[in-house]
Protein backbone atom coordinates (compact mmCIF):
# COMPACT_ATOMS: atom_id res chain seq x y z
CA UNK A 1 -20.73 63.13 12.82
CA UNK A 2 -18.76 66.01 12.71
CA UNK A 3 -19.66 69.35 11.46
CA UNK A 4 -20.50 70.20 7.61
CA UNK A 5 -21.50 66.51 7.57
CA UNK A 6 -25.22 65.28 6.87
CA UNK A 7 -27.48 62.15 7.24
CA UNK A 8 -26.65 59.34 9.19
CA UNK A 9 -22.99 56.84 9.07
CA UNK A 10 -22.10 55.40 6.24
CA UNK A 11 -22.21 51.76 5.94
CA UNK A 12 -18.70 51.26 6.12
CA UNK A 13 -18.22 52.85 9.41
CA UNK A 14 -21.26 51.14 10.81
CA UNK A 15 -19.19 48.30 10.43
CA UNK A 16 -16.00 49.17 11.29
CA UNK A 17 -17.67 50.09 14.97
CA UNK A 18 -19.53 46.89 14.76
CA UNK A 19 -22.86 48.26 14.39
CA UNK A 20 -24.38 46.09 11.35
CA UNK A 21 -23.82 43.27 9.79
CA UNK A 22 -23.52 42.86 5.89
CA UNK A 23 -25.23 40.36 4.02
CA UNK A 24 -22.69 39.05 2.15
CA UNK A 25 -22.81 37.83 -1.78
CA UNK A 26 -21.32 34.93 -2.23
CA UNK A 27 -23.15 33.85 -5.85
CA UNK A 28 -26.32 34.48 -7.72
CA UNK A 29 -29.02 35.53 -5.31
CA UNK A 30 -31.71 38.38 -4.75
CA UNK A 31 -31.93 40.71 -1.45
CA UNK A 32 -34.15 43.02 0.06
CA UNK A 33 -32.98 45.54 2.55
CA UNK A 34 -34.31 48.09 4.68
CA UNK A 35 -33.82 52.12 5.23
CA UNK A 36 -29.91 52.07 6.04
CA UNK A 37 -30.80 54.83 8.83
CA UNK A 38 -33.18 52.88 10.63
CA UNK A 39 -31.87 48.62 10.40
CA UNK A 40 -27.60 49.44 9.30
CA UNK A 41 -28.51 46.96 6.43
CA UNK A 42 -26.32 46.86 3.33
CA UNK A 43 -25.29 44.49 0.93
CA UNK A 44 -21.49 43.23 0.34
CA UNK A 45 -20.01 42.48 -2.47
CA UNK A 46 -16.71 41.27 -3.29
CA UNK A 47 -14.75 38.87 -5.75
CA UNK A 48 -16.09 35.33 -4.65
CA UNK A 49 -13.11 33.95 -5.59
CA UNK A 50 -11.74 36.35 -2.70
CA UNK A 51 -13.69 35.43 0.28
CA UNK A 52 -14.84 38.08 2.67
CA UNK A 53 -12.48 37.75 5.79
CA UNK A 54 -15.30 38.35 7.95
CA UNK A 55 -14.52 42.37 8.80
CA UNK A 56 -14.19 46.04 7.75
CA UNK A 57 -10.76 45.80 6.36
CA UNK A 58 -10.49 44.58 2.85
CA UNK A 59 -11.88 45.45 -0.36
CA UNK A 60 -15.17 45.63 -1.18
CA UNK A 61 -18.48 47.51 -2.83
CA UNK A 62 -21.15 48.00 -0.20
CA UNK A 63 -25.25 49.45 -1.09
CA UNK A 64 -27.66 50.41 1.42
CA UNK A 65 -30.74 52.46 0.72
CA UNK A 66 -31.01 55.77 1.81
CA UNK A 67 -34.02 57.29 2.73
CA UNK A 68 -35.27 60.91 3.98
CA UNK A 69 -36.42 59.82 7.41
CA UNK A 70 -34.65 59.42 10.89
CA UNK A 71 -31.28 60.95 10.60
CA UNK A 72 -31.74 62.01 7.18
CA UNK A 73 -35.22 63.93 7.78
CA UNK A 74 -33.53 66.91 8.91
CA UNK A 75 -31.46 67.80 6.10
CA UNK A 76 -33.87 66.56 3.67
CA UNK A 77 -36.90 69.20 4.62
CA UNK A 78 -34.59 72.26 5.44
CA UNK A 79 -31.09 73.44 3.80
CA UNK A 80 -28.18 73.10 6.06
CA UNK A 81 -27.06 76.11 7.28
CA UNK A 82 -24.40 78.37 4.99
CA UNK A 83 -24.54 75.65 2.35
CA UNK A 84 -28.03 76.45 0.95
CA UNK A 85 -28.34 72.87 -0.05
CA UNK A 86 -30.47 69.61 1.29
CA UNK A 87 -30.08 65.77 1.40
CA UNK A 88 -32.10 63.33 -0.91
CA UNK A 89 -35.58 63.74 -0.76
CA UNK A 90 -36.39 60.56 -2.25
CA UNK A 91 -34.98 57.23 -1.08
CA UNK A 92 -32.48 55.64 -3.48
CA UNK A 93 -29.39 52.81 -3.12
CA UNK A 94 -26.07 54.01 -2.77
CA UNK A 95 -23.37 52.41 -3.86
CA UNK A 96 -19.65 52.63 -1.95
CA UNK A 97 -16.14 51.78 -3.13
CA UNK A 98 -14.42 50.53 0.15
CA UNK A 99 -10.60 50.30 0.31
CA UNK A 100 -9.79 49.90 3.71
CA UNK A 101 -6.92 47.16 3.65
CA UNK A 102 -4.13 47.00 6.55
CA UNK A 103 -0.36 47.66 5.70
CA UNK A 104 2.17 46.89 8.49
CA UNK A 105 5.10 48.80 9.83
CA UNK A 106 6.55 47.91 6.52
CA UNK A 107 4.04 49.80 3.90
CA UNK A 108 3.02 45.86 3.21
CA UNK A 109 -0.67 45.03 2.83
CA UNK A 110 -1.82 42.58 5.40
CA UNK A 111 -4.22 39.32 4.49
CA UNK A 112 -3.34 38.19 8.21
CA UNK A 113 -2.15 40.02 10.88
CA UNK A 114 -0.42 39.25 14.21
CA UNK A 115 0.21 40.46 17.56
CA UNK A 116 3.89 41.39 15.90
CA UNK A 117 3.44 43.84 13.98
CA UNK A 118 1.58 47.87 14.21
CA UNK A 119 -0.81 47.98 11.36
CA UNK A 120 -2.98 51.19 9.80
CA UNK A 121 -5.16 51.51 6.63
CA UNK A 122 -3.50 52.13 3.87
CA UNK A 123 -5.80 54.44 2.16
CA UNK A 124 -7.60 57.91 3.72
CA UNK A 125 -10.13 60.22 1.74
CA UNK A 126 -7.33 62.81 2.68
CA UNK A 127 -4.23 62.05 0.76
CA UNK A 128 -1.28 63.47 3.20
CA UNK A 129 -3.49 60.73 5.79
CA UNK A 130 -2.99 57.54 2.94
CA UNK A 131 0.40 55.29 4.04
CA UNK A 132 0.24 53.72 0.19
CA UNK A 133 -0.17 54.70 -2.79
CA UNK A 134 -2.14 53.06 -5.54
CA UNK A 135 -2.04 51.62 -9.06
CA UNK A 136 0.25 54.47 -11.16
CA UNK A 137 1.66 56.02 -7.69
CA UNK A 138 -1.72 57.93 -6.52
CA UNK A 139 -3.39 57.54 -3.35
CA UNK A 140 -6.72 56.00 -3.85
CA UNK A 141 -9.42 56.69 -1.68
CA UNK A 142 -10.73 54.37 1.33
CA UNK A 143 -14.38 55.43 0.47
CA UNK A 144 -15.37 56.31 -3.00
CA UNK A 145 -18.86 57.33 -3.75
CA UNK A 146 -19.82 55.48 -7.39
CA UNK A 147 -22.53 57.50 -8.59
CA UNK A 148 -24.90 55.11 -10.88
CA UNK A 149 -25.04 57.43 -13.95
CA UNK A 150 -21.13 56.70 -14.35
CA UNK A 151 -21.15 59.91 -15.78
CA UNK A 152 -18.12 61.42 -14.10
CA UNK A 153 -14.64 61.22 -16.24
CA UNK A 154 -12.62 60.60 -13.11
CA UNK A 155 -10.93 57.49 -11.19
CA UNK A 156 -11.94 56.85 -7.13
CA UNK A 157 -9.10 59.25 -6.19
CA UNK A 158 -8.48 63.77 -5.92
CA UNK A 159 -12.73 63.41 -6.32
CA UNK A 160 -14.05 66.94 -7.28
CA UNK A 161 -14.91 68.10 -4.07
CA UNK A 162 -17.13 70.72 -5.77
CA UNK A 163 -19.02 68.37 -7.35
CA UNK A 164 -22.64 67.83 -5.99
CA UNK A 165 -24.25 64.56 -5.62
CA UNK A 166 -27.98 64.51 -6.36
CA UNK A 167 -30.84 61.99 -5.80
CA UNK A 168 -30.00 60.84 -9.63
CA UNK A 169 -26.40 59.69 -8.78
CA UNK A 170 -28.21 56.84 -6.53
CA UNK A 171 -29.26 54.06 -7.64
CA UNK A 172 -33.07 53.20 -8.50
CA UNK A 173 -35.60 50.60 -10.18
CA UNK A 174 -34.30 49.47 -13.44
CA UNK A 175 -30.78 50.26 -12.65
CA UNK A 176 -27.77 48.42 -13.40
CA UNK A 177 -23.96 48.01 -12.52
CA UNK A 178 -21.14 46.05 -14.37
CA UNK A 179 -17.95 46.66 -13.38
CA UNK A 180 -15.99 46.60 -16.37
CA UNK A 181 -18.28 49.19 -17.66
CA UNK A 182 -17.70 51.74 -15.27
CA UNK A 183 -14.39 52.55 -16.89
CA UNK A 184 -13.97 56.06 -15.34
CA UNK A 185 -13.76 54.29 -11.94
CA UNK A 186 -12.29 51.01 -11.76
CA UNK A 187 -9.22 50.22 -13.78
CA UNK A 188 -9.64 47.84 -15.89
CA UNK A 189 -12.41 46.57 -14.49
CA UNK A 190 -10.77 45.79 -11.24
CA UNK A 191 -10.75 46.56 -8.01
CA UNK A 192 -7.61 47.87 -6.63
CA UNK A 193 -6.08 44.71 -5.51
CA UNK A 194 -6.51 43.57 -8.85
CA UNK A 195 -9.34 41.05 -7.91
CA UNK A 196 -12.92 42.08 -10.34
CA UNK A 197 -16.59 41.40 -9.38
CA UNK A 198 -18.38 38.87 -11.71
CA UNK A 199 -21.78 40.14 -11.25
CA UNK A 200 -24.52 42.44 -13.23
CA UNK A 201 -26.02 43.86 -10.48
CA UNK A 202 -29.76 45.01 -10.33
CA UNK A 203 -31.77 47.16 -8.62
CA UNK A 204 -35.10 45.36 -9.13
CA UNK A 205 -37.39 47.76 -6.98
CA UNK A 206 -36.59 50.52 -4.74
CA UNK A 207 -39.86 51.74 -2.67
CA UNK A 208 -39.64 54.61 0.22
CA UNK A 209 -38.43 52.19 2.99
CA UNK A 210 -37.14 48.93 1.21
CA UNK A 211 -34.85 48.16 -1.87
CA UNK A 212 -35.09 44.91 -3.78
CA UNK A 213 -31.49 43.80 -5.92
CA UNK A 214 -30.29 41.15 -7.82
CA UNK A 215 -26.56 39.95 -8.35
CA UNK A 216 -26.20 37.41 -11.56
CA UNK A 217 -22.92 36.23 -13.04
CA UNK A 218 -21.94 37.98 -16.08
């Protein structure tokens, strides 16, 4: 954690250190996780007719439920400094966009790799960092924050950095998320490799330390 930056890791970066391990969806099912700060829980999701390869680096939405306690206590009981402005105060899922797939030497995304060739991600939050461009030749993001009002008229890439995400942008009890309804963020209802996930999901019940969601098939 650098400075300017509050809370605790993301779930995507808990991974890629190999700090947690997801539980993965791989068809109709219900889970109940834990405060992300204190157990690195989260949920995976991706298109189960695109198996998870078993690491950080492919595509894929990931929740956990953030909570103001532990790591996040802090900044949720006093404003961080110059910024005038705290964390969540109430505990709520959040749900990530994750692009992190490998290109080789050769700007060519990677499903395997091999001890012959350098590989990088191909997408960065900062642009000038990305070694691909996207869908329409923009560089996408490798985490993209989906806010569950799917309010925002923008695609996961050049987010508003002035916007401000508030407790009502996570997800809560009675919440739901289709894919190929949140237009403004995925195009055509697909992820960026093109793959889409099947499921309604639905957050059944979140409480202050444990969040209850269910993933049916549209």
């Amino acid at each position: 954690m650098q400075d300017c930056n509050v809370g605790d890791h993301n779930a995507y970066t808990k991974m890629a250190f190999g700090w947690s391990t997801p539980y993965v969806v791989t068809g109709e099912c219900t889970i109940t996780i834990s405060a992300a700060e204190s157990t690195g829980q989260c949920i995976l999701v991706t298109d189960p007719n695109k198996p998870y390869n078993g690491n950080a680096f492919s595509e894929y939405l990931l929740l956990e439920l953030l909570t103001p306690t532990g790591l996040w206590e802090q900044d949720a009981t006093y404003s961080y400094p110059s910024l005038g402005q705290k964390t969540f105060t109430r505990a709520g899922v959040r749900m990530l966009h994750i692009d992190s797939r490998l290109v080789d030497h050769n700007n060519k995304f990677a499903d395997k790799t091999s001890n012959r060739s350098i590989y990088g991600l191909a997408y960065s939050n900062t642009p000038s960092q990305s070694y691909s461009k996207g869908s329409g030749g923009i560089y996408d993001d490798l985490i993209a924050f989906i806010p569950s009002s799917n309010s925002r008229n923008e695609l996961q890439n050049s987010f508003d950095s002035s916007s401000t995400v508030t407790y009502q942008d996570l997800f809560n009890t009675g919440d739901t998320f289709n894919i190929s309804s949140y237009t403004n963020f995925f195009r055509n209802g697909k992820l960026h490799d093109g793959s889409t996930i099947p499921y309604i999901i639905t957050i059944d019940e979140v409480t202050s330390n444990s969040a209850t969601i269910s993933f049916k098939v549209k």
